[in-house]
C-alpha atoms as a PDB file:
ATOM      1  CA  UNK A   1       0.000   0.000   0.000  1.00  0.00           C
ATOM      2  CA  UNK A   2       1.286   3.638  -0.715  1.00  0.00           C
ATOM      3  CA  UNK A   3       2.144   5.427   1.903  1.00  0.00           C
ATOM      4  CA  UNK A   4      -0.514   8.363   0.882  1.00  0.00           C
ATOM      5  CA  UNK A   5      -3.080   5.536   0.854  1.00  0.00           C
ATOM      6  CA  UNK A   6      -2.116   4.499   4.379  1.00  0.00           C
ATOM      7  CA  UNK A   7      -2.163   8.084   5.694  1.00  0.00           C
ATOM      8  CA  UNK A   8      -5.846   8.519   4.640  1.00  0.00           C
ATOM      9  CA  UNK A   9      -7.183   5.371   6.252  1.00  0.00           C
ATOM     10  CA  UNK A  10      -5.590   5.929   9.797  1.00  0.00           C
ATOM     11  CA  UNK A  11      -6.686   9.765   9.376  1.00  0.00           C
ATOM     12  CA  UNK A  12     -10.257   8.407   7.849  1.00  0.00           C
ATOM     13  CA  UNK A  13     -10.647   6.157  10.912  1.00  0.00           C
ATOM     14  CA  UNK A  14      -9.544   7.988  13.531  1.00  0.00           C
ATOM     15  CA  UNK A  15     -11.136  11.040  13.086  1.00  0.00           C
ATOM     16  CA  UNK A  16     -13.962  10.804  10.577  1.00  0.00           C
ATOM     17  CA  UNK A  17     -13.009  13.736   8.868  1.00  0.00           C
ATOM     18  CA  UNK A  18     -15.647  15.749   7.355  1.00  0.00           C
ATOM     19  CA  UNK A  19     -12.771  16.929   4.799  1.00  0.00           C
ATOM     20  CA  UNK A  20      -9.070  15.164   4.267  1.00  0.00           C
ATOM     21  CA  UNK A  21      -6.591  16.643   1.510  1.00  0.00           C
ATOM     22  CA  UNK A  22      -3.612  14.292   1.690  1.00  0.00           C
ATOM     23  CA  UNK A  23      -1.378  15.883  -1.060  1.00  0.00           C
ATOM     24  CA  UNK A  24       1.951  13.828  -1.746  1.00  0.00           C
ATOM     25  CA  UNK A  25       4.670  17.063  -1.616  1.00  0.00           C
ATOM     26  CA  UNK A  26       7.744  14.941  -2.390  1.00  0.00           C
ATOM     27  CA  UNK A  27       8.639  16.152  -5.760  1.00  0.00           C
ATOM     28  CA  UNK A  28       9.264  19.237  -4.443  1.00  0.00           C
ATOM     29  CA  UNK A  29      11.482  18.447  -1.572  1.00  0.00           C
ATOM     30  CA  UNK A  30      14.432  16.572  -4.217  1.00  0.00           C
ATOM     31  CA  UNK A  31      17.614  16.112  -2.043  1.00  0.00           C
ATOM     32  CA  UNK A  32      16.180  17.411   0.776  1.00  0.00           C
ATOM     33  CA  UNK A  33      15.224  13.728   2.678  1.00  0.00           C
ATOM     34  CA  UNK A  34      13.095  12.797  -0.426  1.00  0.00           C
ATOM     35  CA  UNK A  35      14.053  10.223  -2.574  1.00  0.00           C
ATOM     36  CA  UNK A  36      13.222   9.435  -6.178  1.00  0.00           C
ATOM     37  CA  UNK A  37      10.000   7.636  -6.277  1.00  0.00           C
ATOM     38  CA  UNK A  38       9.437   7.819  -2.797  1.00  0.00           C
ATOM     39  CA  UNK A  39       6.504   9.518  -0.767  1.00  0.00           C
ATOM     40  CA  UNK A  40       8.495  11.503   1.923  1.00  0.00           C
ATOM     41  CA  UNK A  41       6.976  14.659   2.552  1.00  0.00           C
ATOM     42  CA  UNK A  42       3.024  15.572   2.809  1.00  0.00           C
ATOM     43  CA  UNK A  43       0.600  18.360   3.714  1.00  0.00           C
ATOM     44  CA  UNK A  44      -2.217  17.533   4.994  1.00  0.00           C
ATOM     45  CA  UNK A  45      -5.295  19.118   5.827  1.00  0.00           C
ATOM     46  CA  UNK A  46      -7.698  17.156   8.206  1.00  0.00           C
ATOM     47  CA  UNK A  47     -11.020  18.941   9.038  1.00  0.00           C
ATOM     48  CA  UNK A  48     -12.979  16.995  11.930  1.00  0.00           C
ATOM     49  CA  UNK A  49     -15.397  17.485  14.961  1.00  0.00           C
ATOM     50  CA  UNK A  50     -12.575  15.815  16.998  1.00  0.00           C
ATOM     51  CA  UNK A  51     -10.420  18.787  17.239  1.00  0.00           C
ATOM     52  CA  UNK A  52     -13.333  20.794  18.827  1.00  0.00           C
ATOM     53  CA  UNK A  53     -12.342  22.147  22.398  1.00  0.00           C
ATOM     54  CA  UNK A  54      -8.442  21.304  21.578  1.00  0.00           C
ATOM     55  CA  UNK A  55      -5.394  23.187  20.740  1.00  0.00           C
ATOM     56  CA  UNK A  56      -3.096  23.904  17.770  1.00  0.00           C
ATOM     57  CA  UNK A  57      -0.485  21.838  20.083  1.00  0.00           C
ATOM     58  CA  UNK A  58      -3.237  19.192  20.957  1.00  0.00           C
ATOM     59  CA  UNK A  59      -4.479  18.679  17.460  1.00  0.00           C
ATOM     60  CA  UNK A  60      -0.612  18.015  16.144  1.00  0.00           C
ATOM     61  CA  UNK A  61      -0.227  15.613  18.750  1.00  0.00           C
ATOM     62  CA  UNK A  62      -3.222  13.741  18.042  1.00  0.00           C
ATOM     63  CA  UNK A  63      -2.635  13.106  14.453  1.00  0.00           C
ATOM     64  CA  UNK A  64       1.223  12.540  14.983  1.00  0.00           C
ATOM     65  CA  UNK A  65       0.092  10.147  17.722  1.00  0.00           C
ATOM     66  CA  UNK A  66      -2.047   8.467  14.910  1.00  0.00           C
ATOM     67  CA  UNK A  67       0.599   7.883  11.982  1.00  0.00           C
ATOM     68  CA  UNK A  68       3.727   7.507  14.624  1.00  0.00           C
ATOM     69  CA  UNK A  69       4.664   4.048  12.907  1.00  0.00           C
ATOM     70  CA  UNK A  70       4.791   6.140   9.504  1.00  0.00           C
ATOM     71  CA  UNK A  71       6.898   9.171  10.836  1.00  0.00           C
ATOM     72  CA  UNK A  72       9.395   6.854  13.017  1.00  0.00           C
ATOM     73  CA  UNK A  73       9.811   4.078  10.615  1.00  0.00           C
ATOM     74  CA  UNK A  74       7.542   4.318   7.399  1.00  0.00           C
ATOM     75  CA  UNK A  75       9.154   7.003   5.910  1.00  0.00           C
ATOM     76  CA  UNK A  76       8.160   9.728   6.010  1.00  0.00           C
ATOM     77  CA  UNK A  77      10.261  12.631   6.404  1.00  0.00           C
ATOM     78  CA  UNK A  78       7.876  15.555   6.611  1.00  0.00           C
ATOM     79  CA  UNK A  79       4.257  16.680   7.287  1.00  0.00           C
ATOM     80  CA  UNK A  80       2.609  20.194   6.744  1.00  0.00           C
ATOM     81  CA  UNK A  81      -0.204  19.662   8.750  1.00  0.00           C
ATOM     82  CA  UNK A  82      -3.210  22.114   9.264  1.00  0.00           C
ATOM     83  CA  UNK A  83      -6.440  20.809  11.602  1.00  0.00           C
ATOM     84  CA  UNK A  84      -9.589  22.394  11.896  1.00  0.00           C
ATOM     85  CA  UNK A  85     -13.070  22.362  13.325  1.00  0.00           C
ATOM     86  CA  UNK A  86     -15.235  21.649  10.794  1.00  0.00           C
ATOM     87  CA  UNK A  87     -16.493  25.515  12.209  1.00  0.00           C
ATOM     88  CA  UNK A  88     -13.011  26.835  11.139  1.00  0.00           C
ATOM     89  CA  UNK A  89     -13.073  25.118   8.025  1.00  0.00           C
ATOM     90  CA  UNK A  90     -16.191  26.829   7.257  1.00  0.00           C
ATOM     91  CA  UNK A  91     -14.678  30.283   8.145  1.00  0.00           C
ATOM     92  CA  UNK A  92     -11.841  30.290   6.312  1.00  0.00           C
END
């Protein structure tokens, strides 16, 4: 399974996101931890109720809780993360 494919599912069933964007940034990041062919580096964008009540700091720490196995030992190098109520989603 690709690595994209394996970020949505964990994010999908953890935290039923009204809106995921899971955009594979790797191209972009050539010699800098990203290899040719490889998914290294992502944004993501994970709108869901579950971040109601929570911090920036709390949010992060959720979803990096979540894909630990894929940022210790799956690969990837990078993630440009942004989670929102699906309130602040709606407001931006």
């Amino acid at each position: 399974m690709h690595i994209a494919a394996t970020l949505r599912r964990k994010l999908e069933q953890s935290f039923a996101p009204s809106r995921l964007d899971v955009t594979d940034e790797s191209a972009r990041h050539a010699g800098h931890g990203a290899h040719a062919g490889k998914e290294t580096h992502f944004a993501l964008v994970v709108v869901s109720d579950a971040f109601t009540g929570k911090s920036r700091v709390e949010r992060h720490r959720m979803v990096h809780s979540v894909l630990a196995e894929e940022l210790v030992v799956g690969g990837v190098h990078a993630l440009a993360l942004t989670a929102l109520t699906p309130q602040e989603d709606r407001a931006a």
